[in-house]
Protein backbone atom coordinates (compact mmCIF):
# COMPACT_ATOMS: atom_id res chain seq x y z
CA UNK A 1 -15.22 3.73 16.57
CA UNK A 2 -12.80 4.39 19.21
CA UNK A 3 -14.46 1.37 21.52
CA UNK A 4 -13.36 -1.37 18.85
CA UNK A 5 -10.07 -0.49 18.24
CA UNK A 6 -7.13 -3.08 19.09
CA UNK A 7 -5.75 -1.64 22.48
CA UNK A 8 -2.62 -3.85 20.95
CA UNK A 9 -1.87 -3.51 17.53
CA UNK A 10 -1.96 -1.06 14.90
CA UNK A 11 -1.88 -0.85 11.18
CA UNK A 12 0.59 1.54 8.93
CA UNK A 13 0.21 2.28 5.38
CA UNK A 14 3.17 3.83 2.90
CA UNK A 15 1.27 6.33 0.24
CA UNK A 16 -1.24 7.08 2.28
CA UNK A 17 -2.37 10.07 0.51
CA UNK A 18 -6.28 10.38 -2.15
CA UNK A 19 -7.41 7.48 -3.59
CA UNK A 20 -6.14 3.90 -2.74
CA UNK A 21 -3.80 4.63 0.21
CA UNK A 22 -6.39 7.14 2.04
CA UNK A 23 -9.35 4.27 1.60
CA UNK A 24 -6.80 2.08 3.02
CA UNK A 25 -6.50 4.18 6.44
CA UNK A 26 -9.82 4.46 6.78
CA UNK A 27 -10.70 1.00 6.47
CA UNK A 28 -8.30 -0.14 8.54
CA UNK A 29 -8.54 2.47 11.21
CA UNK A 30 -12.09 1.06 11.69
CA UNK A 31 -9.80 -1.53 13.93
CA UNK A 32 -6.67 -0.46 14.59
CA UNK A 33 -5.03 2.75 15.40
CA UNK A 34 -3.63 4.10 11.61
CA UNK A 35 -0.36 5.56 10.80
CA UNK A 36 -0.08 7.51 7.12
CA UNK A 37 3.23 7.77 5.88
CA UNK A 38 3.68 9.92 2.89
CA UNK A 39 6.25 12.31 1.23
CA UNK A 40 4.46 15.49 2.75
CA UNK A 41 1.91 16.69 4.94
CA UNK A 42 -0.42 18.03 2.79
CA UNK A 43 -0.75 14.52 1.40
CA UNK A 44 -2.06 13.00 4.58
CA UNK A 45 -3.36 15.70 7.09
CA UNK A 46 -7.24 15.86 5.61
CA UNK A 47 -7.20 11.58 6.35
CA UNK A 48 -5.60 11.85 9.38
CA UNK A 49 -8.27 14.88 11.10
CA UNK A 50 -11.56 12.90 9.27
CA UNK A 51 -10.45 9.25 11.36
CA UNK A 52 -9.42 11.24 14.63
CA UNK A 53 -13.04 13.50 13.88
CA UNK A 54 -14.84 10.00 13.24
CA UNK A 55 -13.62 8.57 16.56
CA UNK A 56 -10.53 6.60 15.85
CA UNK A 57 -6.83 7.05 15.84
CA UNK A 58 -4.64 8.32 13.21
CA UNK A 59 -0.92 9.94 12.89
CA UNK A 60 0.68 11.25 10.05
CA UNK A 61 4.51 11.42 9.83
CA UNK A 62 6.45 13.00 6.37
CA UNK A 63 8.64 9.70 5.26
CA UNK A 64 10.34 9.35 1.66
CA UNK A 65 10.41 5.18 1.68
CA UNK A 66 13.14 4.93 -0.99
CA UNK A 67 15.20 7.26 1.89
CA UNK A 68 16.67 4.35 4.62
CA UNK A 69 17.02 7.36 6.97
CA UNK A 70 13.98 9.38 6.61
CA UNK A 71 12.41 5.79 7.27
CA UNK A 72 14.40 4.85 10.09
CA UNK A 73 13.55 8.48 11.36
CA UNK A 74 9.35 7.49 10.73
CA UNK A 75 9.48 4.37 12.78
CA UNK A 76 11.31 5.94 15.75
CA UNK A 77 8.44 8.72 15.93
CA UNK A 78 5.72 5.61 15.64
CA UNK A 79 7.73 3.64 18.58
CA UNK A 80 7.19 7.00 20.36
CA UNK A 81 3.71 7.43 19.35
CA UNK A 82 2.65 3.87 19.87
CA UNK A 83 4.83 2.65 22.33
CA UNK A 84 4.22 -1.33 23.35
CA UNK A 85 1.79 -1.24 20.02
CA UNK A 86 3.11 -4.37 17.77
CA UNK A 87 2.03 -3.95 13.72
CA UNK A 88 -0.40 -6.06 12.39
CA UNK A 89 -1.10 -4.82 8.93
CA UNK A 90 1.32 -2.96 6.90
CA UNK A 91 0.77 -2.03 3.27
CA UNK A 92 2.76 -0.43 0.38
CA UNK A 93 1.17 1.83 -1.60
CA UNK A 94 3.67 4.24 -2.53
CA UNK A 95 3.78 5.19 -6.49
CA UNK A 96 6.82 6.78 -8.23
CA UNK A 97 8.22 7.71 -11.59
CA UNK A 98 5.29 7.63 -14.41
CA UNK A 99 6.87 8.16 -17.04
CA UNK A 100 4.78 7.76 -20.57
CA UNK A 101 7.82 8.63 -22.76
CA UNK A 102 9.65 6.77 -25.98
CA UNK A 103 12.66 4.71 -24.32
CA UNK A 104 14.98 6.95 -26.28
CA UNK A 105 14.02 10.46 -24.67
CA UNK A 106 14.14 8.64 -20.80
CA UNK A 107 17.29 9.33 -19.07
CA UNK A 108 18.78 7.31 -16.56
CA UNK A 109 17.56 9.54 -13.76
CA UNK A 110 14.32 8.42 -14.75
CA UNK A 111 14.43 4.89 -14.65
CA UNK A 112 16.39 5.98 -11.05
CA UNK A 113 12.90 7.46 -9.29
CA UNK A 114 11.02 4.62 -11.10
CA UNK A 115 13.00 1.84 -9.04
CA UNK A 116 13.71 3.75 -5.97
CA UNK A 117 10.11 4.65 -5.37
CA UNK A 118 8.57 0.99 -6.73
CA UNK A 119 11.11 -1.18 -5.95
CA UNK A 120 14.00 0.12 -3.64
CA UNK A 121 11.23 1.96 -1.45
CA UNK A 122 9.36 -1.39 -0.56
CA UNK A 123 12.41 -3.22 0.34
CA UNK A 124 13.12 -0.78 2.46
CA UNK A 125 9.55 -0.55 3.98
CA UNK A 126 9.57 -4.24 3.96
CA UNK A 127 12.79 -4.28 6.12
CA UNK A 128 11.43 -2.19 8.68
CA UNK A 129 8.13 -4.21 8.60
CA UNK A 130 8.33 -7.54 8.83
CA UNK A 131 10.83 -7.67 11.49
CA UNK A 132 7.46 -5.97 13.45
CA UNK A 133 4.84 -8.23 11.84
CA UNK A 134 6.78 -11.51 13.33
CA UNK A 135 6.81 -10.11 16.65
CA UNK A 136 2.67 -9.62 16.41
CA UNK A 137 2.16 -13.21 15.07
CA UNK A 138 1.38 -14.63 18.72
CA UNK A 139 -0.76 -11.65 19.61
CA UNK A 140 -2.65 -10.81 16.42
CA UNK A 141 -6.44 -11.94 15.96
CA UNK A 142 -5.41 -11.81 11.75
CA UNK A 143 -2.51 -13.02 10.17
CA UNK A 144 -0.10 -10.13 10.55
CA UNK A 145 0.53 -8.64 6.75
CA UNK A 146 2.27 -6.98 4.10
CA UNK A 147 0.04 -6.01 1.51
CA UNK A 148 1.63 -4.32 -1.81
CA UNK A 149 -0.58 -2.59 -4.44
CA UNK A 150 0.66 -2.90 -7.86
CA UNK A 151 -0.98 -2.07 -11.13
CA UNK A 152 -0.90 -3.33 -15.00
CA UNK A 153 2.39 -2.95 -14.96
CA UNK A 154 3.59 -5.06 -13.02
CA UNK A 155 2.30 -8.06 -15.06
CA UNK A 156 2.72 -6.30 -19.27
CA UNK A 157 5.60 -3.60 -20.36
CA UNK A 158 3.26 -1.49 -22.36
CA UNK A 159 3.67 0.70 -24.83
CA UNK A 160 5.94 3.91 -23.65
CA UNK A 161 5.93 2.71 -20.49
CA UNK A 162 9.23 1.11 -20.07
CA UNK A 163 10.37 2.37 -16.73
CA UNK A 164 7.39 1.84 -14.77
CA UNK A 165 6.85 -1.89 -15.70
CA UNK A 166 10.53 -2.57 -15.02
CA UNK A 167 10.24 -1.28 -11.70
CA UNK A 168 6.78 -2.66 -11.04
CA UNK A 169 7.79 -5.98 -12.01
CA UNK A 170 10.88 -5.95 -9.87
CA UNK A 171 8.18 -4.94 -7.26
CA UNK A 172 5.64 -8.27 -7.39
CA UNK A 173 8.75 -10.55 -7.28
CA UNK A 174 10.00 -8.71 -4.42
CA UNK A 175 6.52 -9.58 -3.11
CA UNK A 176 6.62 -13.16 -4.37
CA UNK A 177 9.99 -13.65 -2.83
CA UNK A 178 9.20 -12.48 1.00
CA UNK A 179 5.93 -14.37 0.41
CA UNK A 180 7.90 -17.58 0.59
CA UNK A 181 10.20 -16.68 3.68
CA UNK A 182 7.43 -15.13 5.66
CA UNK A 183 4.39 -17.29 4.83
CA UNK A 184 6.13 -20.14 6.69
CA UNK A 185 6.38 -17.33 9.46
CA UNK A 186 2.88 -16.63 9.93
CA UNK A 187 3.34 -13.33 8.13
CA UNK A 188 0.62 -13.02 5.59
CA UNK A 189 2.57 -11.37 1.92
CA UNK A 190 -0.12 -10.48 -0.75
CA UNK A 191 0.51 -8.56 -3.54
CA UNK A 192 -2.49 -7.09 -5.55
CA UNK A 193 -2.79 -6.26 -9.48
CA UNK A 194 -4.90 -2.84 -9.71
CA UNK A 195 -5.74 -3.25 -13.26
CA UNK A 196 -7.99 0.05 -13.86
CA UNK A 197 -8.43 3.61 -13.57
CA UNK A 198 -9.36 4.63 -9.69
CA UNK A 199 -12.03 6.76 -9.17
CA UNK A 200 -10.33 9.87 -7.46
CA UNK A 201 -11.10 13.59 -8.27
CA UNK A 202 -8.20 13.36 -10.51
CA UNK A 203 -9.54 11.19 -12.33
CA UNK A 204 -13.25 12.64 -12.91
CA UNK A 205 -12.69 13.79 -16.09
CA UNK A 206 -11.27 10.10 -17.86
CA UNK A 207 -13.63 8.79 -20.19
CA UNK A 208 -13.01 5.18 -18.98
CA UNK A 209 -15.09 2.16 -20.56
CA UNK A 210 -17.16 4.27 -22.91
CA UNK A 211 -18.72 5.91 -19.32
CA UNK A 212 -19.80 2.54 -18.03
CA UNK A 213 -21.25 3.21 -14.28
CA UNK A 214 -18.72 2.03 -12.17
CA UNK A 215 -16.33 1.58 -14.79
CA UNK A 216 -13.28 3.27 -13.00
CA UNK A 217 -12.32 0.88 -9.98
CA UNK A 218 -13.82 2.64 -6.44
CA UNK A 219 -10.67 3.04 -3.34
CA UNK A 220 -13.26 2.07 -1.09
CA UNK A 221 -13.59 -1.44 -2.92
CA UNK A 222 -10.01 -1.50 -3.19
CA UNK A 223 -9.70 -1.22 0.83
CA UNK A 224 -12.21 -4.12 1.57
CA UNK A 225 -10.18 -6.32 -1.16
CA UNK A 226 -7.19 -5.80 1.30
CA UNK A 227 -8.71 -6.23 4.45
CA UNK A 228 -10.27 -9.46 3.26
CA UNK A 229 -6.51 -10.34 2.56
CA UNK A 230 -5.47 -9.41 5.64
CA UNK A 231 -8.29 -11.57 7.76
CA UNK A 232 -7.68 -14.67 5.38
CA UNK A 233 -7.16 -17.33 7.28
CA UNK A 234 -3.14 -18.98 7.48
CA UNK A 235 -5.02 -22.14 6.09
CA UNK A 236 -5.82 -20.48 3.14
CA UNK A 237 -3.56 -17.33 2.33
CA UNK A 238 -3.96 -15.59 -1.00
CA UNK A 239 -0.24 -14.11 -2.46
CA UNK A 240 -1.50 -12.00 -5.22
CA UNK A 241 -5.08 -11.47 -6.14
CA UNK A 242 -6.22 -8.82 -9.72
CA UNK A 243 -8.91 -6.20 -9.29
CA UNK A 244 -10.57 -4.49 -12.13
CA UNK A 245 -13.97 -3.36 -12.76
CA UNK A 246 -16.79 -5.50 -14.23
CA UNK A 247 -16.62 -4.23 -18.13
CA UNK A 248 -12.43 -3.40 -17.98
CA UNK A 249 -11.03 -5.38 -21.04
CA UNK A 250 -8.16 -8.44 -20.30
């Protein structure tokens, strides 16, 4: 692995820890060097030893993205990690504040980790992102991009689930928005609607489409989907593609 990785660029992704975010650094470390950002250690260390064991390159660095200053404090450490390395892929994964409660028993607190973590934390992570991904636009083979994952509810509020598609939709037209400035830019914006349950050990147990084989959505799949994104060409740039399995309902 180490022989085909971009001696230039290198590719970051924001909830990098099981499922979605972890199939995300691996795919992606199969070209560039990787760095997981996630609220602690424990989250990202197993990732970061299996791409390092496998041949490629991979740091892992404790960030809170809704915090300005533990971000600030991330990207210094990559600038020292990776110095002269320009981003070419940078994707926002991070999930916060699940809340499956009746409106009336939510407190204001809650909807507050709901928006910082969904919303709040990709503007931030946006604003220390982007100003990177312009500078690799000359350089990089692919479109330079931002690639959010969203889910459900960012399209329908649900039932009990008030907070998270609030802050979910404030997070695709976030995505919609920079899409618009940066497009123009040569910075590729793509947001992506996970509609499913991922198959992650935490999930195992879900009875999910009546058992249907792969009828929970695999990371692995999710990864290619966003690589494809990312080596679309400018031509032809997706901003927001769905993912589901085969038998989910819609």
């Amino acid at each position: 692995m180490a022989s085909k990785l971009s001696s230039k660029l290198f590719a970051v992704v924001a909830g990098a820890g099981p499922g979605t975010g972890r199939a995300c650094a691996i795919r992606f470390s199969k070209a560039y060097p990787v760095v997981l950002l996630t609220r602690t250690a424990e989250s990202y260390k197993d990732t970061v030893a299996e791409i390092n064991n496998a041949g490629g390159k991979a740091i892992g660095i404790s960030a809170d993205t809704s915090d300005v200053k533990s971000l600030d404090s991330a990207f210094e450490t990559i600038a020292k990690e990776l110095p002269g390395l320009k981003l070419a892929a940078a994707i926002y994964n991070v999930g916060a504040g699940f809340q499956r409660k009746p409106f009336l028993e939510l407190s204001v607190e809650d909807f507050d980790v709901a928006v910082g973590g969904n919303a709040r934390g990709l503007f931030n992570f946006a604003q220390k992102t982007l100003p990177l991904l312009l500078e690799a636009v000359p350089e990089s083979e692919h479109p330079p991009s931002l690639i959010i994952t969203g889910a459900t509810a960012s399209i329908r509020g649900s039932y009990l689930f008030s907070t998270m598609a609030a802050s979910m939709f404030a997070r695709r037209a976030l995505g919609q928005s920079l899409a618009r400035e940066f497009g123009p830019k040569g910075v590729h914006v793509a947001h992506a609607i996970v509609d499913g349950v991922i198959d992650i050990p935490r999930t195992s147990h879900y009875n999910v489409n009546n058992g249907a084989e792969d009828g929970k959505i695999r990371a692995d799949a999710i990864a290619e989907s966003y690589w494809n994104l990312h080596t679309q060409h400018r031509s032809a740039f997706t901003q927001e593609i769905d993912i589901r399995p085969y038998v989910e309902k819609f």
